[in-house]
PDB file of N, CA and C in Angstrom:
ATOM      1  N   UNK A   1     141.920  44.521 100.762  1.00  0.00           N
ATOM      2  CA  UNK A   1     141.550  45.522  99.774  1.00  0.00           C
ATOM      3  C   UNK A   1     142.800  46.131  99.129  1.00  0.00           C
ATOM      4  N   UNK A   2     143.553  46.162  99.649  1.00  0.00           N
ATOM      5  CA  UNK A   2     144.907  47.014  99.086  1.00  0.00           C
ATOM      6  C   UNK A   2     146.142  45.639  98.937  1.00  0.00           C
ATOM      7  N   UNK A   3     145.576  44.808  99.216  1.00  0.00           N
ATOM      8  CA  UNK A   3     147.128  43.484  98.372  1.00  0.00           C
ATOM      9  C   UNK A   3     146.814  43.623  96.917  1.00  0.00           C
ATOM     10  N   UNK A   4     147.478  43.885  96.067  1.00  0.00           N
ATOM     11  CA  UNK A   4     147.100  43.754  94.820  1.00  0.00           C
ATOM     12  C   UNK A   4     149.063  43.728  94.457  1.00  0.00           C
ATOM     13  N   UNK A   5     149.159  42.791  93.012  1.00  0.00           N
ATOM     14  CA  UNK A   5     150.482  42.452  93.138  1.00  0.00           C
ATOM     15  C   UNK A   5     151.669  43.567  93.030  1.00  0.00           C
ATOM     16  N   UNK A   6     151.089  44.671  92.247  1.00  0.00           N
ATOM     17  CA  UNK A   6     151.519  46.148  92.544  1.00  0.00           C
ATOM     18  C   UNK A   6     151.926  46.688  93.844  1.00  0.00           C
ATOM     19  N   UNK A   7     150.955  46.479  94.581  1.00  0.00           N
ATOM     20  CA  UNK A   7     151.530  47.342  95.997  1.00  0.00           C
ATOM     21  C   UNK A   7     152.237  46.342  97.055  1.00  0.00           C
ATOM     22  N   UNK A   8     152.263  45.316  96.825  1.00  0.00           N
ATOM     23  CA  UNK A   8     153.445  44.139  97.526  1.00  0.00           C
ATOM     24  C   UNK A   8     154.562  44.283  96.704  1.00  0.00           C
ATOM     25  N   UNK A   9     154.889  44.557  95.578  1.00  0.00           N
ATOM     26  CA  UNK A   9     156.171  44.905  95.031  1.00  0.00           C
ATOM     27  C   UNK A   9     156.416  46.215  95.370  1.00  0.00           C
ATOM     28  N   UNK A  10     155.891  47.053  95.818  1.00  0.00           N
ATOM     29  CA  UNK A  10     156.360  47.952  96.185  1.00  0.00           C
ATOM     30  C   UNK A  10     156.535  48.324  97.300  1.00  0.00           C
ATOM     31  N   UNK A  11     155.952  47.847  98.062  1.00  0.00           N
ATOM     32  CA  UNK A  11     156.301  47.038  99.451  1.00  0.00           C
ATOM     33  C   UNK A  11     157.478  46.743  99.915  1.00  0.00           C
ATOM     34  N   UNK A  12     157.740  45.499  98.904  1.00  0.00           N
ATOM     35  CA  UNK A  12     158.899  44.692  98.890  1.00  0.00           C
ATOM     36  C   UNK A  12     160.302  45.553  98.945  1.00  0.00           C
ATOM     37  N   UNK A  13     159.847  46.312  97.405  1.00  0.00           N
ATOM     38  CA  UNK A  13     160.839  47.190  96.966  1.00  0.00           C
ATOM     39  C   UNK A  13     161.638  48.342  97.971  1.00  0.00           C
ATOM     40  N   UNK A  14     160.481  48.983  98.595  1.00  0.00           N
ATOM     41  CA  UNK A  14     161.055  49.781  99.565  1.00  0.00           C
ATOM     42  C   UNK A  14     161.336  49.352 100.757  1.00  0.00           C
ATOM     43  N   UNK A  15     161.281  48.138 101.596  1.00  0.00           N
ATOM     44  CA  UNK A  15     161.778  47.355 102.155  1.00  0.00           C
ATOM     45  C   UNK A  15     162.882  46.397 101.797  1.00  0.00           C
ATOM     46  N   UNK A  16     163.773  46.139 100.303  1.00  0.00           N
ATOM     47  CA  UNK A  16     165.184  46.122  99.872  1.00  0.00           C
ATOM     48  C   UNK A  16     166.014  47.388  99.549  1.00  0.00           C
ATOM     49  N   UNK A  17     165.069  47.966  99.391  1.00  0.00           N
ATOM     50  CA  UNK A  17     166.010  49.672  99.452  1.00  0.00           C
ATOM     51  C   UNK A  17     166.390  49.991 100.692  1.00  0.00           C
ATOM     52  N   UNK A  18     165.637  49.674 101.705  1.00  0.00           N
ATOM     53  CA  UNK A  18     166.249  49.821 103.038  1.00  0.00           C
ATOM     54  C   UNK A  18     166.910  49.057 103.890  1.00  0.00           C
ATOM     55  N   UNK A  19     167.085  47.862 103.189  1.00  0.00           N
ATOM     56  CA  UNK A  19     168.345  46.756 103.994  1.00  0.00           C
ATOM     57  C   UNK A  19     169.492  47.314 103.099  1.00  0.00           C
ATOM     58  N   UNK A  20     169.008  47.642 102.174  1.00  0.00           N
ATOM     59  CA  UNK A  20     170.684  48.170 100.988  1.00  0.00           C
ATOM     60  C   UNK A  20     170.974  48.923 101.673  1.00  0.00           C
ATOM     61  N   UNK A  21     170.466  50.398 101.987  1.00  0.00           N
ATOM     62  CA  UNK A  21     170.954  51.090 102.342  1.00  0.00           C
ATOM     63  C   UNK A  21     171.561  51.274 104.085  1.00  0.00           C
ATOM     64  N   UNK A  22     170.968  50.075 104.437  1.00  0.00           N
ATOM     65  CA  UNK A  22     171.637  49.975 105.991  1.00  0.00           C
ATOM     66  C   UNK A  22     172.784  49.389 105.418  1.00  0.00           C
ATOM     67  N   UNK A  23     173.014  48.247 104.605  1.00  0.00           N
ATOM     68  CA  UNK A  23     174.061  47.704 104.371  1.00  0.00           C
ATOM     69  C   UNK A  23     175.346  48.495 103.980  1.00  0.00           C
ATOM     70  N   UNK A  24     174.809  49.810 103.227  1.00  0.00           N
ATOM     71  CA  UNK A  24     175.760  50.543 102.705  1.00  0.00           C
ATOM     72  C   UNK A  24     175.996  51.825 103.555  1.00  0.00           C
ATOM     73  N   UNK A  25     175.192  51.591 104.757  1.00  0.00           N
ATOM     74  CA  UNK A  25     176.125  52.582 105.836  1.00  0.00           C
ATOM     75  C   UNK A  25     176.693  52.010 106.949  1.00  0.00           C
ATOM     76  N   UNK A  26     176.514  50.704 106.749  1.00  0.00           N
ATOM     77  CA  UNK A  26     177.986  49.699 107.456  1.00  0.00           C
ATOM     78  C   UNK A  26     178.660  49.995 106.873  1.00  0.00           C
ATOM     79  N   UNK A  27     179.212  49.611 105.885  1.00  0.00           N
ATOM     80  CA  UNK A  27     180.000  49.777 105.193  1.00  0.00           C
ATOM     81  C   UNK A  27     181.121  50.870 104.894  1.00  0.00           C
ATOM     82  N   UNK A  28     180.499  51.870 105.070  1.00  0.00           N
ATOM     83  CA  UNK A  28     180.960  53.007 105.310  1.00  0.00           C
ATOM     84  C   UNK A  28     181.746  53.550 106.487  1.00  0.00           C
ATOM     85  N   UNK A  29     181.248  53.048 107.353  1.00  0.00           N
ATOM     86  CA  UNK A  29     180.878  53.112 109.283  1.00  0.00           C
ATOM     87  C   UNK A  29     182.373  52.053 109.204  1.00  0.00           C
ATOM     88  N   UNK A  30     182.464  51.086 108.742  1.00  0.00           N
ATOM     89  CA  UNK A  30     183.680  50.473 108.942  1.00  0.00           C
ATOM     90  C   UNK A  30     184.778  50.130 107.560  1.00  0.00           C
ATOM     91  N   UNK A  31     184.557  51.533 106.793  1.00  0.00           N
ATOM     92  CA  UNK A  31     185.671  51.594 106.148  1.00  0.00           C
ATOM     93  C   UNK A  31     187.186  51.791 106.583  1.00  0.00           C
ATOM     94  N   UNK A  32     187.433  51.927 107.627  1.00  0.00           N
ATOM     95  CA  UNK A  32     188.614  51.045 108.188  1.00  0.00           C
ATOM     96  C   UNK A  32     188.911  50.390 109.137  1.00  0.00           C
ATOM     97  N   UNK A  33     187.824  49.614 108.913  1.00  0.00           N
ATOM     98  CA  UNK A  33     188.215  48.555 109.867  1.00  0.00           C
ATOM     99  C   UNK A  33     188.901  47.045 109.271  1.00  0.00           C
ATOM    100  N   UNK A  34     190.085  46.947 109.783  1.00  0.00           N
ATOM    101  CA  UNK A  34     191.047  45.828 108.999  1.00  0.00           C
ATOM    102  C   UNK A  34     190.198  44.296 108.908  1.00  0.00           C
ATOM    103  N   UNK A  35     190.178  43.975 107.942  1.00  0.00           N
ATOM    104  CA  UNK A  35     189.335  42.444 107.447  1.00  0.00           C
ATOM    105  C   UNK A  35     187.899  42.910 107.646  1.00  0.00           C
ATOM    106  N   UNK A  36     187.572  43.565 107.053  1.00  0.00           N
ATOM    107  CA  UNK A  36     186.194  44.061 107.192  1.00  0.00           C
ATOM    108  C   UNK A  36     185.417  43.544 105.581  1.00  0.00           C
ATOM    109  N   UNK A  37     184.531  43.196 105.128  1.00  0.00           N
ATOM    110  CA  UNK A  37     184.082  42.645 103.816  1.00  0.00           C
ATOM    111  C   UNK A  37     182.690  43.476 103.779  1.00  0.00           C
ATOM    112  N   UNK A  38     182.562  44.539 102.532  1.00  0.00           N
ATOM    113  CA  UNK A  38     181.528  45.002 102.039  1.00  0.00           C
ATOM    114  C   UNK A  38     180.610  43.720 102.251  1.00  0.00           C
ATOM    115  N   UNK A  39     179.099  44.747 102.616  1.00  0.00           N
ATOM    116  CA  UNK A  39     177.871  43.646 102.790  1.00  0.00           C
ATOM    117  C   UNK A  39     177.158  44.476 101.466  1.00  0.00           C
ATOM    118  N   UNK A  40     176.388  43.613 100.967  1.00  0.00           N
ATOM    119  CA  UNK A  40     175.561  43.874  99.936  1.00  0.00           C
ATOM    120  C   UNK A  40     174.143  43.481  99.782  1.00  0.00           C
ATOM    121  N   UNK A  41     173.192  43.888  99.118  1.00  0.00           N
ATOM    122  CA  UNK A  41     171.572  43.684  99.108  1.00  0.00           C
ATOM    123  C   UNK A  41     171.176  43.653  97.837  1.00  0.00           C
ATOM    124  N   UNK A  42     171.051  42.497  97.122  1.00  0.00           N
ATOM    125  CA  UNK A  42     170.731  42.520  95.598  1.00  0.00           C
ATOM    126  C   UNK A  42     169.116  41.459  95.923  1.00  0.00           C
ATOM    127  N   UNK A  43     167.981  42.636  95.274  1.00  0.00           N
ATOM    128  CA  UNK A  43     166.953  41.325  95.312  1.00  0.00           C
ATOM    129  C   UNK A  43     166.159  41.435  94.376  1.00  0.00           C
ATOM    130  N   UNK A  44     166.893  42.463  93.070  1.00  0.00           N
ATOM    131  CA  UNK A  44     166.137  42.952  92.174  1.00  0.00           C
ATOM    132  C   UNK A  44     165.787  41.281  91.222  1.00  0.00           C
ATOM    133  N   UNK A  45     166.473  40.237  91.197  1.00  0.00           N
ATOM    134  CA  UNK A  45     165.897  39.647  90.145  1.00  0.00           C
ATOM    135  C   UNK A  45     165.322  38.578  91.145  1.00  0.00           C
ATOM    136  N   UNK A  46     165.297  38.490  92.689  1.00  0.00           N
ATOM    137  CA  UNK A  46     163.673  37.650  93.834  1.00  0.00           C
ATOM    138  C   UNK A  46     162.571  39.061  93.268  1.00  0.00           C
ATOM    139  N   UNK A  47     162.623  39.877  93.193  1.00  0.00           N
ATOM    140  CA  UNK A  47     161.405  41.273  93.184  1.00  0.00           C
ATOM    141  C   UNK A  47     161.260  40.174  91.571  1.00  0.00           C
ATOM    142  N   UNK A  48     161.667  40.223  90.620  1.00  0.00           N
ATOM    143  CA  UNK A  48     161.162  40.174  89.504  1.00  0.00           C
ATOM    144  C   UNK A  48     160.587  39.086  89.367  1.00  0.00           C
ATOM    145  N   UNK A  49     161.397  37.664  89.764  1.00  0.00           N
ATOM    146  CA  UNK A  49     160.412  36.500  89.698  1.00  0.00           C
ATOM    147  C   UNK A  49     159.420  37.023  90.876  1.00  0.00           C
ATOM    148  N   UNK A  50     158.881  37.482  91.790  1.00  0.00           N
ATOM    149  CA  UNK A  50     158.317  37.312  92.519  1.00  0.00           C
ATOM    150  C   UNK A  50     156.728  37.833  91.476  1.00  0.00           C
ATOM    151  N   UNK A  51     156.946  39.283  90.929  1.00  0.00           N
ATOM    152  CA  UNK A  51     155.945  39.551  90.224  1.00  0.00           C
ATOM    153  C   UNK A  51     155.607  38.903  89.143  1.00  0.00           C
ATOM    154  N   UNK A  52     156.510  38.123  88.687  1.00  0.00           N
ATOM    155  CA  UNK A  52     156.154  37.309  87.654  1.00  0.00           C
ATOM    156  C   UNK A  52     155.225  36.050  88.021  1.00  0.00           C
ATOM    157  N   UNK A  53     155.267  35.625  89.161  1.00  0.00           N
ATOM    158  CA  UNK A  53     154.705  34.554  89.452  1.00  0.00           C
ATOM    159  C   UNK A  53     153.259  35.405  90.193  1.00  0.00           C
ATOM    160  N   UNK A  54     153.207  36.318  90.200  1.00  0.00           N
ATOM    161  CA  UNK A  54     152.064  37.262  90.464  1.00  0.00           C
ATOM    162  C   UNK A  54     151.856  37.211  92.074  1.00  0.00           C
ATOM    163  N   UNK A  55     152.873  37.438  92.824  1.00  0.00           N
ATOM    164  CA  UNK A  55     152.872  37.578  94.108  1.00  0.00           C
ATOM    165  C   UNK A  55     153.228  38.965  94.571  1.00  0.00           C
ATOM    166  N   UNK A  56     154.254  39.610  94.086  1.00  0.00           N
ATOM    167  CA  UNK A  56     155.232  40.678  94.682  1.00  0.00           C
ATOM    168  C   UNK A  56     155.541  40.839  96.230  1.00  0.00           C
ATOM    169  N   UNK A  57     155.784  39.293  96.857  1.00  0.00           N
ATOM    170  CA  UNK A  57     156.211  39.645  97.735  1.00  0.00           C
ATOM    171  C   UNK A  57     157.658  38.685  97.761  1.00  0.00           C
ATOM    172  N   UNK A  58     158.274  39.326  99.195  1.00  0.00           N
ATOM    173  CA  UNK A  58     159.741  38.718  99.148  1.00  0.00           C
ATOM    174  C   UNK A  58     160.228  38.085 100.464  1.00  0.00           C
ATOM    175  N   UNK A  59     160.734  36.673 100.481  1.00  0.00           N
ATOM    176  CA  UNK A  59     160.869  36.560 101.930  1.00  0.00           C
ATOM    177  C   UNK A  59     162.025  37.402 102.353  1.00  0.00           C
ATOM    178  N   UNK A  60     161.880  36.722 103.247  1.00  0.00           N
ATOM    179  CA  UNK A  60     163.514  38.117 104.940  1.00  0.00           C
ATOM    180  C   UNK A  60     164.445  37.738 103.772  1.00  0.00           C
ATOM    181  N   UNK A  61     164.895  36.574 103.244  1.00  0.00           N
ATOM    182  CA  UNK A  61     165.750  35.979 103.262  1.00  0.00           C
ATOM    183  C   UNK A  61     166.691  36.719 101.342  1.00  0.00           C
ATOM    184  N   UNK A  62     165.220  37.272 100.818  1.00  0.00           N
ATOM    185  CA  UNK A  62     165.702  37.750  99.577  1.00  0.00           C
ATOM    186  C   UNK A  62     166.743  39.024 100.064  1.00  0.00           C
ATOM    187  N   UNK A  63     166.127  39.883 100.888  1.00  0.00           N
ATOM    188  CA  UNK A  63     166.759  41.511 102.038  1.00  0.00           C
ATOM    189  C   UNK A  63     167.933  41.050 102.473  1.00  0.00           C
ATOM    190  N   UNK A  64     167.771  39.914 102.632  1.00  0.00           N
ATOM    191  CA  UNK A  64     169.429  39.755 103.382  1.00  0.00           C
ATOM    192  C   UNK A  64     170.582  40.114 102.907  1.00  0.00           C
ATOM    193  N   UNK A  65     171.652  41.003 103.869  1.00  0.00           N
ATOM    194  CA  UNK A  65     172.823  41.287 103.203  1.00  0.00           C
ATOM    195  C   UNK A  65     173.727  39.972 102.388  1.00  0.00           C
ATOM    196  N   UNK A  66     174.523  40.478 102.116  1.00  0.00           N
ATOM    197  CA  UNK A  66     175.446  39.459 101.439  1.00  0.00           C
ATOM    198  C   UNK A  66     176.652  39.668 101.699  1.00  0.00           C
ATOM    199  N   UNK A  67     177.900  39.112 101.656  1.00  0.00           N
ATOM    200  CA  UNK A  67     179.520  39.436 101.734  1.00  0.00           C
ATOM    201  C   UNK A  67     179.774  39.659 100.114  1.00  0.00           C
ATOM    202  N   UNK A  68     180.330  40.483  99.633  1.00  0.00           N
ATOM    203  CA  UNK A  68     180.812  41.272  98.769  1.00  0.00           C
ATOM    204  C   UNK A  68     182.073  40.603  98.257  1.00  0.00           C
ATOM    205  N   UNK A  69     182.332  40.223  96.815  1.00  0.00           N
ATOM    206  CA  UNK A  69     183.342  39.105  97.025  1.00  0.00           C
ATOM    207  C   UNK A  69     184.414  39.962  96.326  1.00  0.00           C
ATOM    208  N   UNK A  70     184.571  41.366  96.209  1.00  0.00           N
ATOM    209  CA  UNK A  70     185.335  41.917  95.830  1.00  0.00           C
ATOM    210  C   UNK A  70     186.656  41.891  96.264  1.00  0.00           C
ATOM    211  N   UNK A  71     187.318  42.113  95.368  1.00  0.00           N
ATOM    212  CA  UNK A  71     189.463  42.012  95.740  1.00  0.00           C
ATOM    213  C   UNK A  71     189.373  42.977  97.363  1.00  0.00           C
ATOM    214  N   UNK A  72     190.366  42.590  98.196  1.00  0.00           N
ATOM    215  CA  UNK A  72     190.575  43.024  99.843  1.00  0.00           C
ATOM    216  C   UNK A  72     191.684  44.051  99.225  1.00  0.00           C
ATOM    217  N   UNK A  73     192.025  45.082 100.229  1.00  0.00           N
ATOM    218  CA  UNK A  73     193.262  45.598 100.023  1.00  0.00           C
ATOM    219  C   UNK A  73     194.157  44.640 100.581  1.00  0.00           C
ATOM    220  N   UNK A  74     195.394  45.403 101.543  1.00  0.00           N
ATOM    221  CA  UNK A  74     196.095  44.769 102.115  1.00  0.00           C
ATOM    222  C   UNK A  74     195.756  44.498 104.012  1.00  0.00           C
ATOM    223  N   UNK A  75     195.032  45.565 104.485  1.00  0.00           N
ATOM    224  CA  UNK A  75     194.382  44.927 105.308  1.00  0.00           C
ATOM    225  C   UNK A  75     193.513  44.052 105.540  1.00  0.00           C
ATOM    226  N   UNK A  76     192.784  43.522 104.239  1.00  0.00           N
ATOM    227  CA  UNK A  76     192.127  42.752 104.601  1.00  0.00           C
ATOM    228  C   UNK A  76     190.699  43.020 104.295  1.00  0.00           C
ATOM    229  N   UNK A  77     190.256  44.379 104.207  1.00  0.00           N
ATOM    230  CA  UNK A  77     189.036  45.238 103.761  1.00  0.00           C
ATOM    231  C   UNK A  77     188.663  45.433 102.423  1.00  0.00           C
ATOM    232  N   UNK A  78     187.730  45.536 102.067  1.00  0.00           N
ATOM    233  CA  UNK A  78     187.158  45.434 100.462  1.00  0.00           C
ATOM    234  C   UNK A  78     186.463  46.491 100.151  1.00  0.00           C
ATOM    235  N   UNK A  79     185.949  47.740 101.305  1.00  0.00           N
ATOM    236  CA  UNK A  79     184.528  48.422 100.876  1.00  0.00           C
ATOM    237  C   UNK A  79     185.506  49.692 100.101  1.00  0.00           C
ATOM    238  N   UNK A  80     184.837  50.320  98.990  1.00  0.00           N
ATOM    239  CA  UNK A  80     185.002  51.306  98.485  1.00  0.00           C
ATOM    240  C   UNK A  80     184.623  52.468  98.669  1.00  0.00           C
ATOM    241  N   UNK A  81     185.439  53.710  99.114  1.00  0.00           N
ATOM    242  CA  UNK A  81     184.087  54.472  99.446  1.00  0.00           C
ATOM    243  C   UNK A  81     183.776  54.883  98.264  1.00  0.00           C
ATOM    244  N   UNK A  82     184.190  54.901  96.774  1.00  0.00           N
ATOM    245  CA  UNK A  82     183.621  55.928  95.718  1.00  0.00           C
ATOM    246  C   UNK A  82     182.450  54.297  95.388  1.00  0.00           C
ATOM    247  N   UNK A  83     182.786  53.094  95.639  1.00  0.00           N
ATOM    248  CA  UNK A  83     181.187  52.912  94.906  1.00  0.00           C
ATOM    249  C   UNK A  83     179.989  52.846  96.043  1.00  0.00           C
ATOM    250  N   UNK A  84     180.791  52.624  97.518  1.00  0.00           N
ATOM    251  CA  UNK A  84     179.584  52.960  98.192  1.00  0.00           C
ATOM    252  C   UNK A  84     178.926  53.861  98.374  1.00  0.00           C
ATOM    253  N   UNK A  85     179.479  55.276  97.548  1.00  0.00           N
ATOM    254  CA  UNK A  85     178.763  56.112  97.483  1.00  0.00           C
ATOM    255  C   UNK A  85     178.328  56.653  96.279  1.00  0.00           C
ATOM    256  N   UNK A  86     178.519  55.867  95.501  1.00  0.00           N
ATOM    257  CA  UNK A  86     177.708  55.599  94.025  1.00  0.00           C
ATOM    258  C   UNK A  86     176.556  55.276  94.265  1.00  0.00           C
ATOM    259  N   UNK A  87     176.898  53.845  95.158  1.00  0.00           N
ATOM    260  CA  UNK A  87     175.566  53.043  95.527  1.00  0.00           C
ATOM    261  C   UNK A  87     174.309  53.861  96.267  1.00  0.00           C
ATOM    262  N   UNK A  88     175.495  54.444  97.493  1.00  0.00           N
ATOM    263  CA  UNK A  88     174.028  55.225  98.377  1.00  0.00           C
ATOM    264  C   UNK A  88     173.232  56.272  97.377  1.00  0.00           C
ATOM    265  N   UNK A  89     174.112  57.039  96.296  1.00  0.00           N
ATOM    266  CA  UNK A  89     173.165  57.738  95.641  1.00  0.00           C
ATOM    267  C   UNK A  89     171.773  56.966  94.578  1.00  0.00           C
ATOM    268  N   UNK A  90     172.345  55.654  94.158  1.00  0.00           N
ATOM    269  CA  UNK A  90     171.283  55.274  93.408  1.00  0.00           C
ATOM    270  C   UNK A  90     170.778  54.334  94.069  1.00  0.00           C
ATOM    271  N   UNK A  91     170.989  53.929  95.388  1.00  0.00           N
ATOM    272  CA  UNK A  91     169.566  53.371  96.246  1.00  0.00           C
ATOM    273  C   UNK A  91     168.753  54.093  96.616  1.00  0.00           C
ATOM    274  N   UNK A  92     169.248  55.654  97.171  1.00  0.00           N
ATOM    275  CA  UNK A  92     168.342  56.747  97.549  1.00  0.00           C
ATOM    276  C   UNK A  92     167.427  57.305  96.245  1.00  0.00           C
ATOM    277  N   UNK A  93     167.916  57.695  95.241  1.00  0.00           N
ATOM    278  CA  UNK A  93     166.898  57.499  93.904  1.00  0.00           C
ATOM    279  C   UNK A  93     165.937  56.663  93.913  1.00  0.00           C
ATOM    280  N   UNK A  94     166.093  55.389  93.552  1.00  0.00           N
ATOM    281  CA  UNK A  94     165.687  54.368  93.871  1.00  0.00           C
ATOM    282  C   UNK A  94     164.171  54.190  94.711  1.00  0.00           C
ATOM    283  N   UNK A  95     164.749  54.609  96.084  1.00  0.00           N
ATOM    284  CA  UNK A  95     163.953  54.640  97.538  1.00  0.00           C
ATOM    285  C   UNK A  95     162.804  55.431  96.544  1.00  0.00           C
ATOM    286  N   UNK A  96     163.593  56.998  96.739  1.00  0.00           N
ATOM    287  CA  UNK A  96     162.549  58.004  96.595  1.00  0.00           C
ATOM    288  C   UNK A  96     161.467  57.744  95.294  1.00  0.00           C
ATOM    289  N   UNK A  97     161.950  57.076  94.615  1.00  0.00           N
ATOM    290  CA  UNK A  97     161.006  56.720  93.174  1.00  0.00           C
ATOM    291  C   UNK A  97     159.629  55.691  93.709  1.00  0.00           C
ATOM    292  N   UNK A  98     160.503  54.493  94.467  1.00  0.00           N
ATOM    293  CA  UNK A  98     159.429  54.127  94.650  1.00  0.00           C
ATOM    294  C   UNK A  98     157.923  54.280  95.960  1.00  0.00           C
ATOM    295  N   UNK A  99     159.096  55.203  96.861  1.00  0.00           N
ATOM    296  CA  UNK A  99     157.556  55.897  98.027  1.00  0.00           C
ATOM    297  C   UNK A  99     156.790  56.903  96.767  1.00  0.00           C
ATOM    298  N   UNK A 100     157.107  57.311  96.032  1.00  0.00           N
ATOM    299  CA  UNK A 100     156.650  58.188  94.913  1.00  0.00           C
ATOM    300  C   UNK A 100     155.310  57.919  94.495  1.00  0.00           C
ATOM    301  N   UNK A 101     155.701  56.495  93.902  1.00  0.00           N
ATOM    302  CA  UNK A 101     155.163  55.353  92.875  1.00  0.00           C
ATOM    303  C   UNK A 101     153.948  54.827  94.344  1.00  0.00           C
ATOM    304  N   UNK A 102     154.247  54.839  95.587  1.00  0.00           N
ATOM    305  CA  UNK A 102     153.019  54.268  96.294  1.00  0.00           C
ATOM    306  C   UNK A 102     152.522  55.200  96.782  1.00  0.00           C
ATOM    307  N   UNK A 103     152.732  56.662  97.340  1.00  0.00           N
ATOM    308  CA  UNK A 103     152.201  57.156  97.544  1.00  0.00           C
ATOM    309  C   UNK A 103     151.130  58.014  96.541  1.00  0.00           C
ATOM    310  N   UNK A 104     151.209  57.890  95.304  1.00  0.00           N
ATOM    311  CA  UNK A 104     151.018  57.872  93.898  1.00  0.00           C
ATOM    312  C   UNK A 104     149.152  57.055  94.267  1.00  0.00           C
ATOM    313  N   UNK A 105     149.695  55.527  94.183  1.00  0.00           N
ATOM    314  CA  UNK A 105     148.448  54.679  94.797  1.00  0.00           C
ATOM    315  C   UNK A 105     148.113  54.791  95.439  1.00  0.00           C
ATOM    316  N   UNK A 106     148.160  55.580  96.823  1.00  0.00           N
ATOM    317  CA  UNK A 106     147.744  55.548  97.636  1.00  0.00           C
ATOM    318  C   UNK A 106     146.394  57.037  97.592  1.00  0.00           C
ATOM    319  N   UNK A 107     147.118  57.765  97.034  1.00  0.00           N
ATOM    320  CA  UNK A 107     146.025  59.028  96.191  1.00  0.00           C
ATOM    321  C   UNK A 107     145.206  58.187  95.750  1.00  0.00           C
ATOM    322  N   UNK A 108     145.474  57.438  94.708  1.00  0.00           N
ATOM    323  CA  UNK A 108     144.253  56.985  93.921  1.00  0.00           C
ATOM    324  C   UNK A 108     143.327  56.410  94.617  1.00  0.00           C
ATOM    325  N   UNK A 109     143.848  55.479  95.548  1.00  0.00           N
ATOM    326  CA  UNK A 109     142.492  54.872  96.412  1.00  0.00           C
ATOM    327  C   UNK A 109     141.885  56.105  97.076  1.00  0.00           C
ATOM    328  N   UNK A 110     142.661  56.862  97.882  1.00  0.00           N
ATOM    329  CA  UNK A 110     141.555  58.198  98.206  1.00  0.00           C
ATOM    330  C   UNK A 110     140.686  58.680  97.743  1.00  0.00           C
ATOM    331  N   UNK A 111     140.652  59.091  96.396  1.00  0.00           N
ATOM    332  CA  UNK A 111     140.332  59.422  95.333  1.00  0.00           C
ATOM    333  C   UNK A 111     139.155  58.433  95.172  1.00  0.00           C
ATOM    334  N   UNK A 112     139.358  57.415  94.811  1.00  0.00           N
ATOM    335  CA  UNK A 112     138.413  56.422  94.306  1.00  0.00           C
ATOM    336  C   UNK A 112     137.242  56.456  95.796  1.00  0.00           C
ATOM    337  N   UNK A 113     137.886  56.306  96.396  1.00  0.00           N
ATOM    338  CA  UNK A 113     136.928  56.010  97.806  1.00  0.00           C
ATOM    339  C   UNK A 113     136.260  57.435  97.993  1.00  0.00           C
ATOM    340  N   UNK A 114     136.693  58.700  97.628  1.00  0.00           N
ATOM    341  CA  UNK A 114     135.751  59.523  98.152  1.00  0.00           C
ATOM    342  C   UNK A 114     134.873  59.824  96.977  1.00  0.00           C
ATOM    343  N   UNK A 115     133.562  60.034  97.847  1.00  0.00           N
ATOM    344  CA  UNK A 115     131.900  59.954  97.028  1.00  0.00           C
ATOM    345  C   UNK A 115     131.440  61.513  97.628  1.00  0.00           C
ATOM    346  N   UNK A 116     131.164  61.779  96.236  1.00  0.00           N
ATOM    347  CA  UNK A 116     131.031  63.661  96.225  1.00  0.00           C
ATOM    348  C   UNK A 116     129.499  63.556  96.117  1.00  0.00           C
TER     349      UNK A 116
END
């Protein structure tokens, strides 16, 4: 009753907002640690074909972090803290928009389902 391709993308969505944002408090967590490589979570364009093909869902494998192929300093480390904390602010946006957006639907089915 509630798969509809809407609420598996949003699903999806807030389940890549939350591997990002684990990813981006590694990251953080071992900003100095020597040879350390930013991990990253990009699955915005698996989310888009996914709804396009009218599924909205995503395998493990779209969530998966990534190695960050950005320039190392001289130890060996790559993470930034000013964009990882660029990032954490607009994954947390992000997050919060889309529990918003389902808990949003999730009214409506209440709504719809209750008989006055």
């Amino acid at each position: 009753m509630l798969e509809s391709v809407t609420m598996n993308a949003m699903n999806s969505a807030l389940d890549g907002y939350a591997a990002a944002q684990t990813a981006i408090s590694n990251n953080i967590a071992n900003i100095n640690t020597p040879g350390y490589h930013a991990q990253v979570v990009d699955f915005a364009s698996a989310l888009e074909k996914s709804v396009a093909a009218h599924s909205g869902l995503l395998p493990d494998s779209a969530i998966a972090p990534t190695t960050s192929l950005d320039p190392t300093r001289l130890n060996g480390n790559n993470v930034s803290l000013e964009q990882e904390t660029l990032a954490e602010v607009s994954n947390g946006l992000k997050f919060q928009a889309a529990s918003q957006a389902m808990s949003q639907q999730f009214s409506e089915i209440r709504a719809a389902a209750t008989v006055n």
